[in-house]
C-alpha atoms as a PDB file:
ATOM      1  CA  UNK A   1      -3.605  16.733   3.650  1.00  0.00           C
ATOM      2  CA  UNK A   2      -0.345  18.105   4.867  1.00  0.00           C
ATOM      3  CA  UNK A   3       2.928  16.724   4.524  1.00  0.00           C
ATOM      4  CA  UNK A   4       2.958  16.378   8.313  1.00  0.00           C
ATOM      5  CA  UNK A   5      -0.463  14.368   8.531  1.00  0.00           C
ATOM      6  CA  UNK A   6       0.783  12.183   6.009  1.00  0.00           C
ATOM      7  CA  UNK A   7       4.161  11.712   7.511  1.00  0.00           C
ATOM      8  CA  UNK A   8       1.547  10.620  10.775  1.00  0.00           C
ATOM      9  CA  UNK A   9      -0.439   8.724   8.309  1.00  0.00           C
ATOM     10  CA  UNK A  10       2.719   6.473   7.078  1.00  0.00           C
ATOM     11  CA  UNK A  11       4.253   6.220  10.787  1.00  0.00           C
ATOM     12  CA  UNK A  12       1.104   4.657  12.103  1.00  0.00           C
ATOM     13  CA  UNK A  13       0.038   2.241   9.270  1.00  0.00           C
ATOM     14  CA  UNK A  14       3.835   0.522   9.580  1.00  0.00           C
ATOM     15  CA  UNK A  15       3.483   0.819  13.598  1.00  0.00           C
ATOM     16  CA  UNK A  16       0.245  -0.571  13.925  1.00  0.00           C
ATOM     17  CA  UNK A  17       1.473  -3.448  11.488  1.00  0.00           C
ATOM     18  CA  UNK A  18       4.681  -4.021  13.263  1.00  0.00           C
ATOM     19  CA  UNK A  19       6.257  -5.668  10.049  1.00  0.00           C
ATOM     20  CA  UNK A  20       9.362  -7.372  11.933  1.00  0.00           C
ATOM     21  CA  UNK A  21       8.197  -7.630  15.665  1.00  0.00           C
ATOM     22  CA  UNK A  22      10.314  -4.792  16.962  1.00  0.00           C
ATOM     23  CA  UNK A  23       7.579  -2.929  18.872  1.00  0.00           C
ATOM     24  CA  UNK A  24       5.720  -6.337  20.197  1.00  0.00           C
ATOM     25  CA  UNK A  25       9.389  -7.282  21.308  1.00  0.00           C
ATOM     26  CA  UNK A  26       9.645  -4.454  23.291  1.00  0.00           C
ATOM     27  CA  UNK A  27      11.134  -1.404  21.056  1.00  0.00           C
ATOM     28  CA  UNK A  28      10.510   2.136  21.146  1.00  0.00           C
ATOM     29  CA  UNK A  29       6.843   3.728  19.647  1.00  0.00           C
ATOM     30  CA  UNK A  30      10.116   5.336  17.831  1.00  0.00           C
ATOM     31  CA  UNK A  31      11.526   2.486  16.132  1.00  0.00           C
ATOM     32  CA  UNK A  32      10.253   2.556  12.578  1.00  0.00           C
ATOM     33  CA  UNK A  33      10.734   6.415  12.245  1.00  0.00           C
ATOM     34  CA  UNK A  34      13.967   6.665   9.750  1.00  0.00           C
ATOM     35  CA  UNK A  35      12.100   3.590   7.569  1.00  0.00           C
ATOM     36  CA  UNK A  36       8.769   6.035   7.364  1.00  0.00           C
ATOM     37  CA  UNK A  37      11.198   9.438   6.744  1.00  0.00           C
ATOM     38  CA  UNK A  38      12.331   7.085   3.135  1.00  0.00           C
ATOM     39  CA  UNK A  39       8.893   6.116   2.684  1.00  0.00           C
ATOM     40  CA  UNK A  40       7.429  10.108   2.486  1.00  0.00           C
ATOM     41  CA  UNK A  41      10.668  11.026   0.424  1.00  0.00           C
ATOM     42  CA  UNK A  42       8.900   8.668  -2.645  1.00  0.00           C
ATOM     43  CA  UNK A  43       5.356   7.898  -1.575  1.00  0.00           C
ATOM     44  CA  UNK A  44       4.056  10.603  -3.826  1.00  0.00           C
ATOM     45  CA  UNK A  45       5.325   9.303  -6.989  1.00  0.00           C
ATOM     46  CA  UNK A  46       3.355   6.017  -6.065  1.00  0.00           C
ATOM     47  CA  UNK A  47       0.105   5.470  -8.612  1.00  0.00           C
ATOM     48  CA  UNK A  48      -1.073   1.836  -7.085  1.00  0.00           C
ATOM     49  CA  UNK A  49      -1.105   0.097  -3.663  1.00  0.00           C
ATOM     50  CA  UNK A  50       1.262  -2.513  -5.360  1.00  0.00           C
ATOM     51  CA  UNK A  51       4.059   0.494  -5.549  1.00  0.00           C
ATOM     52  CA  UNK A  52       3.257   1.585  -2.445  1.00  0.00           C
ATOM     53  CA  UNK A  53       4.195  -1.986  -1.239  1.00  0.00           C
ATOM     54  CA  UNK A  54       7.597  -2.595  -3.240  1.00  0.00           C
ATOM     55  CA  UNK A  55       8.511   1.187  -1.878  1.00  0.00           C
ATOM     56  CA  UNK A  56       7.756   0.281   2.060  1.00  0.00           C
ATOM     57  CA  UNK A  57       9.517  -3.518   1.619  1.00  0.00           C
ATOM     58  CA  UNK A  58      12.044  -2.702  -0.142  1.00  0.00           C
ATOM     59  CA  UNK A  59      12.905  -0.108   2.792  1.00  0.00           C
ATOM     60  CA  UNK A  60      12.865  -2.140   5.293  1.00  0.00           C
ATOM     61  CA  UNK A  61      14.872  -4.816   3.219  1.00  0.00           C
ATOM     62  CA  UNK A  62      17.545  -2.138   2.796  1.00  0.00           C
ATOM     63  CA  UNK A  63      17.279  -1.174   6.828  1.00  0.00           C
ATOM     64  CA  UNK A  64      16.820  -4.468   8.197  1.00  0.00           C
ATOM     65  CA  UNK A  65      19.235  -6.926   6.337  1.00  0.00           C
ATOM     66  CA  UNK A  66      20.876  -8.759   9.402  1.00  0.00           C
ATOM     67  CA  UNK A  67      19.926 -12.639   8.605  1.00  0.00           C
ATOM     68  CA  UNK A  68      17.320 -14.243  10.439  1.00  0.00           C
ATOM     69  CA  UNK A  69      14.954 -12.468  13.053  1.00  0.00           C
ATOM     70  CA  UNK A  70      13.542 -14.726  15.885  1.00  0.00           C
ATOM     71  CA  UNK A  71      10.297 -13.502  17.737  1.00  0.00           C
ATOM     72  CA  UNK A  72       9.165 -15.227  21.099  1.00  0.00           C
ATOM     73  CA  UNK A  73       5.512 -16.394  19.396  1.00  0.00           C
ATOM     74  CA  UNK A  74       7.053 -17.126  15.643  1.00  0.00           C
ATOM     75  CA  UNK A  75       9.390 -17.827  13.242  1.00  0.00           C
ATOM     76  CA  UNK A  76       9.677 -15.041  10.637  1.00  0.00           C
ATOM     77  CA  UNK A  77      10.597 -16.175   7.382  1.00  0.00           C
ATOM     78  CA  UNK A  78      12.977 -14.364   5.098  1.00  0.00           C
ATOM     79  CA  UNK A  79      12.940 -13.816   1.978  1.00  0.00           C
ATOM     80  CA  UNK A  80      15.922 -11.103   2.172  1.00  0.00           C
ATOM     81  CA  UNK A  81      17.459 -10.612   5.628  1.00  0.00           C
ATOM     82  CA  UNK A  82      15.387  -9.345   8.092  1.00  0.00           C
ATOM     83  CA  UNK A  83      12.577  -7.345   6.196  1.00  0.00           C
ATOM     84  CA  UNK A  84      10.109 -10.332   6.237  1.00  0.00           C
ATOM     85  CA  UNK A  85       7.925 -11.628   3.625  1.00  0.00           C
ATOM     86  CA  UNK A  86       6.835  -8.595   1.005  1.00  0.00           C
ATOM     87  CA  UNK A  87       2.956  -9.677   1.236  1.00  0.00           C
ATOM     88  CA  UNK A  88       3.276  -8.639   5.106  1.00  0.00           C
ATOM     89  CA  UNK A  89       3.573  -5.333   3.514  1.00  0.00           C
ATOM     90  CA  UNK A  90       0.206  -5.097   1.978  1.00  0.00           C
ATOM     91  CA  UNK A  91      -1.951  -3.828   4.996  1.00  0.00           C
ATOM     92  CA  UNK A  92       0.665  -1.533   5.421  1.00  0.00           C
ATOM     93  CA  UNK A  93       0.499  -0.225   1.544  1.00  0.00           C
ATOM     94  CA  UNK A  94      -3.530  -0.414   1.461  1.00  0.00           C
ATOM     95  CA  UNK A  95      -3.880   2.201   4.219  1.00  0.00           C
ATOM     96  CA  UNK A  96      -0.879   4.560   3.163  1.00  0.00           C
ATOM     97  CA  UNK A  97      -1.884   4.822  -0.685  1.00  0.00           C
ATOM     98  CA  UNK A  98      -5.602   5.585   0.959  1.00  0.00           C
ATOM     99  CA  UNK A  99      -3.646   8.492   2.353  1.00  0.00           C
ATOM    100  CA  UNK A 100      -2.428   9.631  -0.724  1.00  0.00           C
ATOM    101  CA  UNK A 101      -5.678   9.155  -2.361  1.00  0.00           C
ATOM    102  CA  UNK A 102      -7.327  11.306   0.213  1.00  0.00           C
ATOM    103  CA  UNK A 103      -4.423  14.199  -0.087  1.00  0.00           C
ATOM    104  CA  UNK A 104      -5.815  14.065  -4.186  1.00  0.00           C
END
């Protein structure tokens, strides 16, 4: 797999999830594109799905720390600002370490 394809691959698993809401409140297909550019710089030197997941949340926990985020249909709980809760991230982690494993 190129670097390109799995650039794609890491875009759409954290689109499709929509961690924070941004794209089902309205936001650009764009949105998410810096947090998956930090994501490729590291996803390689991931070995599980559970490093996969500290390496996406603790991206967006960098990116998104502005306090509270309120979504017409819910709540979103915090743990630290505005990245969500860090087992939202798991979906996200399952399908880009299947990536990786496929590049192998």
């Amino acid at each position: 797999m190129t670097n390109d394809k799995l650039f794609d691959k890491i875009r759409s698993a954290i689109n499709e999830q929509d961690p924070i809401g941004l794209l089902e409140g309205g936001a650009p297909k764009t949105e998410y594109e810096n947090e998956a550019k930090k994501v490729m710089q590291s996803v390689c030197a991931c070995s599980s799905v559970k490093e996969v997941q500290d390496l996406v949340y603790n991206t967006f926990v960098q990116q998104f720390e502005f306090g509270r985020k309120l979504h017409s249909k819910r709540r979103y709980h915090i743990d630290k600002g505005g990245a969500g809760k860090k087992e939202d991230y798991k979906r996200i982690a399952e399908q880009i370490y299947e990536a990786l494993s496929d590049q192998s």
